[in-house]
N, C-alpha and C. Protein backbone atom coordinates (compact mmCIF):
# COMPACT_ATOMS: atom_id res chain seq x y z
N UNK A 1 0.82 -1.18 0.00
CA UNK A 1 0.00 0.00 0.00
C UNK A 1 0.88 1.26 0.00
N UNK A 2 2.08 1.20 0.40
CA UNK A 2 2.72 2.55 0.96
C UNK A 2 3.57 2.61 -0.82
N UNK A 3 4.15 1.53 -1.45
CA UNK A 3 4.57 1.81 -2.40
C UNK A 3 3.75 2.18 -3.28
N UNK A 4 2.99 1.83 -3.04
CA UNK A 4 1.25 2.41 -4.27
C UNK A 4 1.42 4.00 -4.25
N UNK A 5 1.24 4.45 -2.90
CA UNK A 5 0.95 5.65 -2.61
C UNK A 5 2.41 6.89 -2.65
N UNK A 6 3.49 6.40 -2.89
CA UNK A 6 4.92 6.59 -3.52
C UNK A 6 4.91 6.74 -4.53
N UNK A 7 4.59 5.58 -5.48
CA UNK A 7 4.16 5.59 -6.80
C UNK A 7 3.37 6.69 -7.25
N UNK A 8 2.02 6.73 -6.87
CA UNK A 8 1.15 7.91 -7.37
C UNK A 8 1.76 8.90 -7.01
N UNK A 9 2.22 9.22 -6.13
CA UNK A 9 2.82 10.51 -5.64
C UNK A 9 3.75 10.84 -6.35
N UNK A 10 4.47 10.40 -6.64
CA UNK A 10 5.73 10.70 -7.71
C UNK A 10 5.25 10.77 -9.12
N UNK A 11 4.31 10.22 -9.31
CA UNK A 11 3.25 10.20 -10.51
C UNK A 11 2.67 11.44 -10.65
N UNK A 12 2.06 12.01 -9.62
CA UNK A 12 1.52 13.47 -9.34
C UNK A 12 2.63 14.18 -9.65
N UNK A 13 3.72 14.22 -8.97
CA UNK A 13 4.29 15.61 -8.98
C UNK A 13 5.15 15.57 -9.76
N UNK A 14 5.81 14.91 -10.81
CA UNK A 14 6.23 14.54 -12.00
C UNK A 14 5.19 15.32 -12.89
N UNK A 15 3.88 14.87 -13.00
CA UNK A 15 3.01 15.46 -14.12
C UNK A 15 2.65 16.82 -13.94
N UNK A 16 2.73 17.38 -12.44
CA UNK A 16 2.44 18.59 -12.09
C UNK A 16 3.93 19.04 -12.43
N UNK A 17 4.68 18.67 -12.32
CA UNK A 17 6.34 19.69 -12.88
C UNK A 17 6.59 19.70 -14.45
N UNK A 18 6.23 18.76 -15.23
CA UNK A 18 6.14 19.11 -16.86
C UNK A 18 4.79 19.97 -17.15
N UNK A 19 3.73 20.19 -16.39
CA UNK A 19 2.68 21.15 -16.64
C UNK A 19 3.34 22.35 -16.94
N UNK A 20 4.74 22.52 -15.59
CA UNK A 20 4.49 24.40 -15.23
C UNK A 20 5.85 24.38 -16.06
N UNK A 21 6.57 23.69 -17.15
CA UNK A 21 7.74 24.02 -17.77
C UNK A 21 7.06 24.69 -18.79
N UNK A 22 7.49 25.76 -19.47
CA UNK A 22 7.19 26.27 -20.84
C UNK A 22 8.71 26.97 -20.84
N UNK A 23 8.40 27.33 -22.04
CA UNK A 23 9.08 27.85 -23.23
C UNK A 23 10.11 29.74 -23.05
N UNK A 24 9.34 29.72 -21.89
CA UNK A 24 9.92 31.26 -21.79
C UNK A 24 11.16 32.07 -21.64
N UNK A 25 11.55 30.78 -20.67
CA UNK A 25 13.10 30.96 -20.33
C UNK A 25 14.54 31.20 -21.46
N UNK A 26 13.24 30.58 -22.96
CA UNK A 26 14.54 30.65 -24.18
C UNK A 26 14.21 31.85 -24.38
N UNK A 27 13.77 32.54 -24.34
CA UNK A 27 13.36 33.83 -25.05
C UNK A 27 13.70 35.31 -23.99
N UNK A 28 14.62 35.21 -22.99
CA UNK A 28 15.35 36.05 -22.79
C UNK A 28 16.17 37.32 -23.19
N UNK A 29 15.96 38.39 -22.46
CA UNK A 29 15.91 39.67 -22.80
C UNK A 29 17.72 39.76 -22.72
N UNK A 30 18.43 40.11 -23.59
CA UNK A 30 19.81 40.70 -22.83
C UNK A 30 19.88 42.05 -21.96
N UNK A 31 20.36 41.57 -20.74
CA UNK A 31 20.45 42.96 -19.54
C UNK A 31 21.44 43.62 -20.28
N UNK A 32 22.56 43.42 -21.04
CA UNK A 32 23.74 44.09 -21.08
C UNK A 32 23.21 45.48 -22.58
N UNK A 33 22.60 44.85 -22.74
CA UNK A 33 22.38 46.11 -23.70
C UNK A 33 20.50 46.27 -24.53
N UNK A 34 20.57 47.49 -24.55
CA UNK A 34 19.28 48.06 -25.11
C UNK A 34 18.66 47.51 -26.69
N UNK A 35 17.03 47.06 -26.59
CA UNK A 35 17.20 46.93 -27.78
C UNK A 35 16.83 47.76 -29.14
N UNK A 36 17.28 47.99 -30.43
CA UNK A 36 17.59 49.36 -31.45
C UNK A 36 15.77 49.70 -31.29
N UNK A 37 15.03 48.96 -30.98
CA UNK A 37 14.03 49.47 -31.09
C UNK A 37 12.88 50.77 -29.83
N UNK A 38 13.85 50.22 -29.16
CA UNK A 38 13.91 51.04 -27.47
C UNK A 38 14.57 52.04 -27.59
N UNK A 39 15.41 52.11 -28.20
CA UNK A 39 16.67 53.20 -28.10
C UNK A 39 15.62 54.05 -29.07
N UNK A 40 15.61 54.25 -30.05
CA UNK A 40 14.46 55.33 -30.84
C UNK A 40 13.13 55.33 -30.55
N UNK A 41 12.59 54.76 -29.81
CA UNK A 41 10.82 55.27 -29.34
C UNK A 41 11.18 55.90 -27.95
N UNK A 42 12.87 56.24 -27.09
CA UNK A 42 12.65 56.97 -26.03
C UNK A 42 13.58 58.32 -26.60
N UNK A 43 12.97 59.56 -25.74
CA UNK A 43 13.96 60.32 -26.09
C UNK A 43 15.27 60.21 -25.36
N UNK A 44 15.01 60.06 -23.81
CA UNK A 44 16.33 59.56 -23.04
C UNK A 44 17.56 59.07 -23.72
N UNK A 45 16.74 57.62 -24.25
CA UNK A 45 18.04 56.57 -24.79
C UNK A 45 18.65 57.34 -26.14
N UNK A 46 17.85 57.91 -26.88
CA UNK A 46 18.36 58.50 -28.05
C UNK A 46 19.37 59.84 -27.63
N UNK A 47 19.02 60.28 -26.83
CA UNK A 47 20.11 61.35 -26.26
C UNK A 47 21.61 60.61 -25.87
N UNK A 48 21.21 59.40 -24.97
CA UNK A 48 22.47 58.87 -24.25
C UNK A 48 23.13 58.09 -25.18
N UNK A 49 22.57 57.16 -26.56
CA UNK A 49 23.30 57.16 -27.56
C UNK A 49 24.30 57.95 -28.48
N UNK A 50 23.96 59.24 -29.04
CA UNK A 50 24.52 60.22 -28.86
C UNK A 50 25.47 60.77 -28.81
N UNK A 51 25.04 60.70 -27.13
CA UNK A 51 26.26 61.11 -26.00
C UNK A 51 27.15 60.59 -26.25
N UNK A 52 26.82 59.10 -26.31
CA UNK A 52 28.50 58.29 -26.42
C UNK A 52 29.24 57.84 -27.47
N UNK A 53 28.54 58.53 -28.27
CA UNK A 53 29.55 59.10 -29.87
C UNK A 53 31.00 59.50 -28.82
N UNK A 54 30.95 60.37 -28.34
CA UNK A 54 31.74 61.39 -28.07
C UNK A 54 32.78 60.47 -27.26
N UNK A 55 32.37 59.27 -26.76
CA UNK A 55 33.54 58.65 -26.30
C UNK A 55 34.81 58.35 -27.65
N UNK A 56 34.44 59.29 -28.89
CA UNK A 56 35.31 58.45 -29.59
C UNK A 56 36.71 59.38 -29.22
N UNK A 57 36.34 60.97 -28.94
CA UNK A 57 37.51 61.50 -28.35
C UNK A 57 38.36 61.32 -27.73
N UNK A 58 38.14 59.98 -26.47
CA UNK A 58 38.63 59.38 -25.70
C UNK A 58 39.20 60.47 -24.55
N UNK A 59 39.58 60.78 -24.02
CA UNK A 59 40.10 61.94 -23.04
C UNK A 59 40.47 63.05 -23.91
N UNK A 60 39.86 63.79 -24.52
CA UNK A 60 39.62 64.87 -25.32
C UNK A 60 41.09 65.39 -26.00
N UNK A 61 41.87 64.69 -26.33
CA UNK A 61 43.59 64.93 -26.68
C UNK A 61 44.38 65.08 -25.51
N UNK A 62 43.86 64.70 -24.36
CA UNK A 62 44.80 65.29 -23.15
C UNK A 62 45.17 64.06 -22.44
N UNK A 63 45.91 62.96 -23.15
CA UNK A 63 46.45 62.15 -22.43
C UNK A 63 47.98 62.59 -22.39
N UNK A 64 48.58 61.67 -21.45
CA UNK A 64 49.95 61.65 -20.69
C UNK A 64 50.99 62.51 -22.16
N UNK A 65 50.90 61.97 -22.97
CA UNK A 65 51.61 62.03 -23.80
C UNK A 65 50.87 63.06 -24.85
N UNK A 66 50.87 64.13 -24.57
CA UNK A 66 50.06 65.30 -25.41
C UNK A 66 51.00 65.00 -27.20
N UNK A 67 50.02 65.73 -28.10
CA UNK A 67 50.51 65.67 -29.60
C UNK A 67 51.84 66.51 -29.83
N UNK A 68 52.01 67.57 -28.93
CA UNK A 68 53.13 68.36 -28.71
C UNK A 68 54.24 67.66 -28.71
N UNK A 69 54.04 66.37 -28.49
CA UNK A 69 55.28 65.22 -27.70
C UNK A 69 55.79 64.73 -29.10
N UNK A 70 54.64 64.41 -30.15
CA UNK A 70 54.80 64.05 -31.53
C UNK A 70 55.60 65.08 -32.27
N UNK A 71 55.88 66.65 -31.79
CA UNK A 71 56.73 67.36 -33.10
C UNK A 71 57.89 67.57 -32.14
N UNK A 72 58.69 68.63 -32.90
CA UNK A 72 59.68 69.16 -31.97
C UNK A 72 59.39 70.38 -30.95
N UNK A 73 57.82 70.45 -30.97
CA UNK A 73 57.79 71.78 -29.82
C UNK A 73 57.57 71.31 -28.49
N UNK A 74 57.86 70.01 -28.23
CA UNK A 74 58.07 69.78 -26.12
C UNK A 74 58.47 68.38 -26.57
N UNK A 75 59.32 67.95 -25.28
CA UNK A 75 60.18 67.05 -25.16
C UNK A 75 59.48 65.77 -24.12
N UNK A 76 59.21 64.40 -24.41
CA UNK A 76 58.66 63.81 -23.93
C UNK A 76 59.88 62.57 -23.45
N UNK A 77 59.86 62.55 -22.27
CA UNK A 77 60.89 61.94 -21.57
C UNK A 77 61.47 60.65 -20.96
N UNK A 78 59.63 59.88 -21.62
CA UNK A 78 59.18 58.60 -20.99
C UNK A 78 59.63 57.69 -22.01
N UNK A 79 60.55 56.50 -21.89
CA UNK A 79 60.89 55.89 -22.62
C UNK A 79 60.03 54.83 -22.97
N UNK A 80 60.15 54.04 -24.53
CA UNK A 80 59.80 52.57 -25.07
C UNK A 80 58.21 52.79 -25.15
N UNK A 81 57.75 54.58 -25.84
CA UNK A 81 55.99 54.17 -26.21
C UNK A 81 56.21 54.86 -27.60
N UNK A 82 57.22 54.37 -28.53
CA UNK A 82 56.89 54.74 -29.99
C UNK A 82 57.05 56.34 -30.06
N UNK A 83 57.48 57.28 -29.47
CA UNK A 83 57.16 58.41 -29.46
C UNK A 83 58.25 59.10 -30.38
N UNK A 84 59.60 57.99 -29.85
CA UNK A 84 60.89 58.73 -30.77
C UNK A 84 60.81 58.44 -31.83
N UNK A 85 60.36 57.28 -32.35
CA UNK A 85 59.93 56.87 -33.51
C UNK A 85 59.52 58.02 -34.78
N UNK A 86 58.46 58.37 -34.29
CA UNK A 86 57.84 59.93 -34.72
C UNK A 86 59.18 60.48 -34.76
N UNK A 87 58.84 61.24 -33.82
CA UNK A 87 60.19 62.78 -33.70
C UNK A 87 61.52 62.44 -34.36
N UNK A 88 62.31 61.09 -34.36
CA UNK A 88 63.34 60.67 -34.93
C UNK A 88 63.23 60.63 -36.61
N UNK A 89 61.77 60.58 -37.39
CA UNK A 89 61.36 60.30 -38.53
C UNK A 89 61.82 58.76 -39.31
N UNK A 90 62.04 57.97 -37.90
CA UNK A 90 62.17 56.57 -38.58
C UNK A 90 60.93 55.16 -38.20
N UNK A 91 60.05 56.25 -38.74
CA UNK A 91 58.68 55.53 -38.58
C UNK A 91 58.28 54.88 -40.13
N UNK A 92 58.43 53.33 -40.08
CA UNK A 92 57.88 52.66 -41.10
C UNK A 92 57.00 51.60 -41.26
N UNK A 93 56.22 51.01 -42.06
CA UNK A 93 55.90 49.55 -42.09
C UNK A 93 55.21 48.94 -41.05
N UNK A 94 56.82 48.18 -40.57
CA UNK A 94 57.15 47.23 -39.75
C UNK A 94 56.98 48.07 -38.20
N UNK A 95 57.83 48.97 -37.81
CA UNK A 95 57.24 50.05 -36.72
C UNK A 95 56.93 51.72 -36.78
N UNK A 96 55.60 51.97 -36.80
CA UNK A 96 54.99 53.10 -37.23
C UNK A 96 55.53 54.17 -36.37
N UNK A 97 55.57 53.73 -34.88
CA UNK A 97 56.04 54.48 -33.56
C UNK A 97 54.53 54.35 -33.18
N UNK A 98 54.62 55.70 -31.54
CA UNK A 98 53.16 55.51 -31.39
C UNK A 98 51.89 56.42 -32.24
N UNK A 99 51.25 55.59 -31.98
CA UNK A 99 49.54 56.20 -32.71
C UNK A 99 48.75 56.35 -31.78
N UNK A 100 48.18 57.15 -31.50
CA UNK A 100 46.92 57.62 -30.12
C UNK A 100 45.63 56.75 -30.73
N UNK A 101 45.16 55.65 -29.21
CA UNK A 101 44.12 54.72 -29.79
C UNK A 101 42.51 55.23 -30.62
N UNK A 102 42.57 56.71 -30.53
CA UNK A 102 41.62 57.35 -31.27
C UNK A 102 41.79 57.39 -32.39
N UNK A 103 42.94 57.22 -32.89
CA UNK A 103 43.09 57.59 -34.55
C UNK A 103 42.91 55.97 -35.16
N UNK A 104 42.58 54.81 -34.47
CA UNK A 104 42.78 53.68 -34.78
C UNK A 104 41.68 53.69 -36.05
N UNK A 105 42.02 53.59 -37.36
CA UNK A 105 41.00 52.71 -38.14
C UNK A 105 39.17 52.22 -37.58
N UNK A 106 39.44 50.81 -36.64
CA UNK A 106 38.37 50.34 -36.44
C UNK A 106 37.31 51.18 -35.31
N UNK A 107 38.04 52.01 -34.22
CA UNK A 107 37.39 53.06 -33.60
C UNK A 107 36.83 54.18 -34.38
N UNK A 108 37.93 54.83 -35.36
CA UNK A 108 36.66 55.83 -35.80
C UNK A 108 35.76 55.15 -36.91
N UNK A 109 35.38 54.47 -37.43
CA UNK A 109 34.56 53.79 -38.57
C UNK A 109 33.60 53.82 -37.48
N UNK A 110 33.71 53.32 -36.48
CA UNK A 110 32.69 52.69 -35.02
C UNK A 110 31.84 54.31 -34.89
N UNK A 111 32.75 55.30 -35.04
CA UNK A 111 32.12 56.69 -34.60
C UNK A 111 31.65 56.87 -35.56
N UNK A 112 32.26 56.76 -36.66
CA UNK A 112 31.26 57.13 -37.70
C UNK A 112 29.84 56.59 -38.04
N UNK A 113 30.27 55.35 -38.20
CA UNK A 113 28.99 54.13 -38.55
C UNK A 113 27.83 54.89 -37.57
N UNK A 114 28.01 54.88 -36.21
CA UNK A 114 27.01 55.21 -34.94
C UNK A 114 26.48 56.45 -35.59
N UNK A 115 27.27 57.68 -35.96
CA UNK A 115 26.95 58.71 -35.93
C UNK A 115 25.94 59.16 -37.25
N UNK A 116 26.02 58.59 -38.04
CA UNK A 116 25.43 58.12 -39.08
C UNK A 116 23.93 57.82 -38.90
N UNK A 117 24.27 56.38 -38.28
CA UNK A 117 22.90 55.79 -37.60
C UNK A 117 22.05 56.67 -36.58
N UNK A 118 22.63 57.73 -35.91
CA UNK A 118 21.86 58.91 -35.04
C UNK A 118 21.25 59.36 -35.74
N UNK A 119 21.99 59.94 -36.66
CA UNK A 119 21.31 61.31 -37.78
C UNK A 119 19.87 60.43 -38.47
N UNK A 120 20.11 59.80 -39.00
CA UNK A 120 19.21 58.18 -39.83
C UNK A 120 17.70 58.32 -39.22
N UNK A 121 18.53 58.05 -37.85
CA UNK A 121 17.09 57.25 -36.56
C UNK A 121 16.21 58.48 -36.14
N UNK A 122 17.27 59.66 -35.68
CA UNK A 122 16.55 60.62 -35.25
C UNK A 122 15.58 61.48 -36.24
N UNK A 123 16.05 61.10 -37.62
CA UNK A 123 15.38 62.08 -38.24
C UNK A 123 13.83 61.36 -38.64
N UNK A 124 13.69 60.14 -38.28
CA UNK A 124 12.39 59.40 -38.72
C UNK A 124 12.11 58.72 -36.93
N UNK A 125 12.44 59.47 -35.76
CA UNK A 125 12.25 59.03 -34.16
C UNK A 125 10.60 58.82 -33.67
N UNK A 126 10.55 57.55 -33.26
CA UNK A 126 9.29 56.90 -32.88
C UNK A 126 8.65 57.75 -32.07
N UNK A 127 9.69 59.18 -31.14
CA UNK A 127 8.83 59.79 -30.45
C UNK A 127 8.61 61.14 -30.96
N UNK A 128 8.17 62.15 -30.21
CA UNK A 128 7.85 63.38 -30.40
C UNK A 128 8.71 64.22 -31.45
N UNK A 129 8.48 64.58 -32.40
CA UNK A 129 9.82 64.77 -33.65
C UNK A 129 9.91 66.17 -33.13
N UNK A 130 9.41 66.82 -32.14
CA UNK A 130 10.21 68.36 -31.83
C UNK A 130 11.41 68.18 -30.70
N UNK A 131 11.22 67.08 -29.88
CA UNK A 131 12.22 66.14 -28.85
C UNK A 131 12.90 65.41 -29.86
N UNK A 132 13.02 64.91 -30.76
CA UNK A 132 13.97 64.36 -31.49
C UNK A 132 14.98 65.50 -32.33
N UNK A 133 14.44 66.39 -32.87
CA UNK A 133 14.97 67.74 -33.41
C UNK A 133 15.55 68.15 -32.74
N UNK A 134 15.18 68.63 -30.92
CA UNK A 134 16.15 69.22 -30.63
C UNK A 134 17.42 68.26 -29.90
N UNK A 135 16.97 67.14 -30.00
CA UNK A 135 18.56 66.03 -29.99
C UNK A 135 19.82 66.26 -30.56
N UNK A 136 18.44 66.26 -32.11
CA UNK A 136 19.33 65.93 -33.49
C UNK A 136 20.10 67.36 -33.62
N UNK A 137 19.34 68.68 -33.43
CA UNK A 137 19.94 69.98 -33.67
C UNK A 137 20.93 70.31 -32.49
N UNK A 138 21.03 70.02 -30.78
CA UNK A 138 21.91 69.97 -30.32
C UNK A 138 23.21 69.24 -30.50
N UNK A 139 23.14 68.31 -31.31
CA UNK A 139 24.10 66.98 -30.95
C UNK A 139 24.48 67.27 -32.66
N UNK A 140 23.84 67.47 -33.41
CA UNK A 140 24.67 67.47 -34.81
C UNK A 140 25.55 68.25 -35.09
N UNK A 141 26.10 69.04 -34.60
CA UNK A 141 27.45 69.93 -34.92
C UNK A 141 28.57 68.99 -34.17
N UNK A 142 28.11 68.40 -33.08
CA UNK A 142 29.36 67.68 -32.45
C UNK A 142 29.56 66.43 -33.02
N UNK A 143 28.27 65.86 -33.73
CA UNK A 143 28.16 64.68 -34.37
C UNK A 143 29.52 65.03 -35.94
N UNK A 144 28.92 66.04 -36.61
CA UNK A 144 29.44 66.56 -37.52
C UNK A 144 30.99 66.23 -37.39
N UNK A 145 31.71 67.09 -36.12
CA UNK A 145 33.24 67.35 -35.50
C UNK A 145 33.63 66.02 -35.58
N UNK A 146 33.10 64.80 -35.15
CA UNK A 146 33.36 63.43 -34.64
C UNK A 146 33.93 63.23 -35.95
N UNK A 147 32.77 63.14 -36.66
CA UNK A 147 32.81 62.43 -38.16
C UNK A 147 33.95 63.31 -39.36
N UNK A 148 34.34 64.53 -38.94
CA UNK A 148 35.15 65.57 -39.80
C UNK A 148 36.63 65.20 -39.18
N UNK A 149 36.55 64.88 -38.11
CA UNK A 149 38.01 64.61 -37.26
C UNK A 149 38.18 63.06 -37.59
N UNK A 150 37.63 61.97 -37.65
CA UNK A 150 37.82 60.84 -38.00
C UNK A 150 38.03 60.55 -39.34
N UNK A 151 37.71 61.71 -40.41
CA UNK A 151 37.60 61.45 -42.10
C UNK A 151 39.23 62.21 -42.05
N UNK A 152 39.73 63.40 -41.56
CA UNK A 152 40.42 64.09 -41.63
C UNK A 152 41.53 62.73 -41.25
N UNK A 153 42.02 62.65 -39.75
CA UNK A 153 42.65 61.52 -39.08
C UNK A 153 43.30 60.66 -40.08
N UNK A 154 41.53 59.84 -40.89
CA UNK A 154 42.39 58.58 -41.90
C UNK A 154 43.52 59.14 -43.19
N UNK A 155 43.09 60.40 -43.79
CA UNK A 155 43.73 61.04 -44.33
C UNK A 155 45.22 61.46 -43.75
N UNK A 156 45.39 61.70 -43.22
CA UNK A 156 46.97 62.17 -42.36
C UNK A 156 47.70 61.32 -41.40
N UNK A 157 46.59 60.06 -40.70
CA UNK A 157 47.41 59.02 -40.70
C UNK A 157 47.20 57.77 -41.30
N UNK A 158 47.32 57.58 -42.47
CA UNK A 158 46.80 56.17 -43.43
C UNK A 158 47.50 54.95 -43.25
């Protein structure tokens, strides 16, 4: 009798645990990032997109090693980062010297591509198009700079 009642019981709650399984768990949201369709029906996210164009500046030219360090008008003192390379004029090929990670190829394409896609999204924005305008009209001159300094860049360092 007691294994009967083991039996059913495990019978029960076996059939009651494949009831409450479904399907939902595959269909998971990623936390780590927004999706393109969220980002243009808010004005928020479309602002903070944007915004982080501007990380393509990276610390706005004012790292350790200012561009000054690259000619002969200031003397940079820190040895083994490509710098003499430059200033010495025996930059080739094989070693360029250093390059500031903003001028990299695959970073500004990244600023560009994005900045592109702002202008694109905002000008057809799921929300209020006088809140999207004044996004697009605050943020497009700096959008502009991003994209004029990254076209300029590939040109002068190819």
């Amino acid at each position: 009798m007691k294994k009967i009642v083991n039996i059913s019981l495990s019978i029960l709650v076996l059939s009651a645990g494949l009831q409450s399984c479904n399907d939902d768990f595959v269909n998971t949201k990623p936390l780590s990032e927004v999706p393109n369709e969220l980002v243009w029906s808010d004005p928020g996210l479309s602002d903070a997109f944007v915004v982080e164009i501007y990380n393509g500046f990276g610390v706005g030219g004012f790292y350790e090693q200012e561009m000054a360090s690259m000619t002969d008008e200031a003397l940079f003192t820190h040895p083994n980062r490509g710098i003499n390379t430059v200033t010495e004029s025996r930059s080739n090929p094989a070693d360029q010297g250093y390059i500031m990670d903003t001028y990299e190829y695959g970073r500004m394409y990244v600023r560009i591509r994005a900045s592109n896609i702002a202008i694109s999204n905002l000008r057809q924005a799921k929300f209020d198009q006088v809140k999207a305008n004044k996004i697009l009209g605050r943020r497009i001159s700096c959008v502009d700079i991003i994209i004029s300094n990254s076209y300029v860049s590939m040109v002068v360092y190819p």
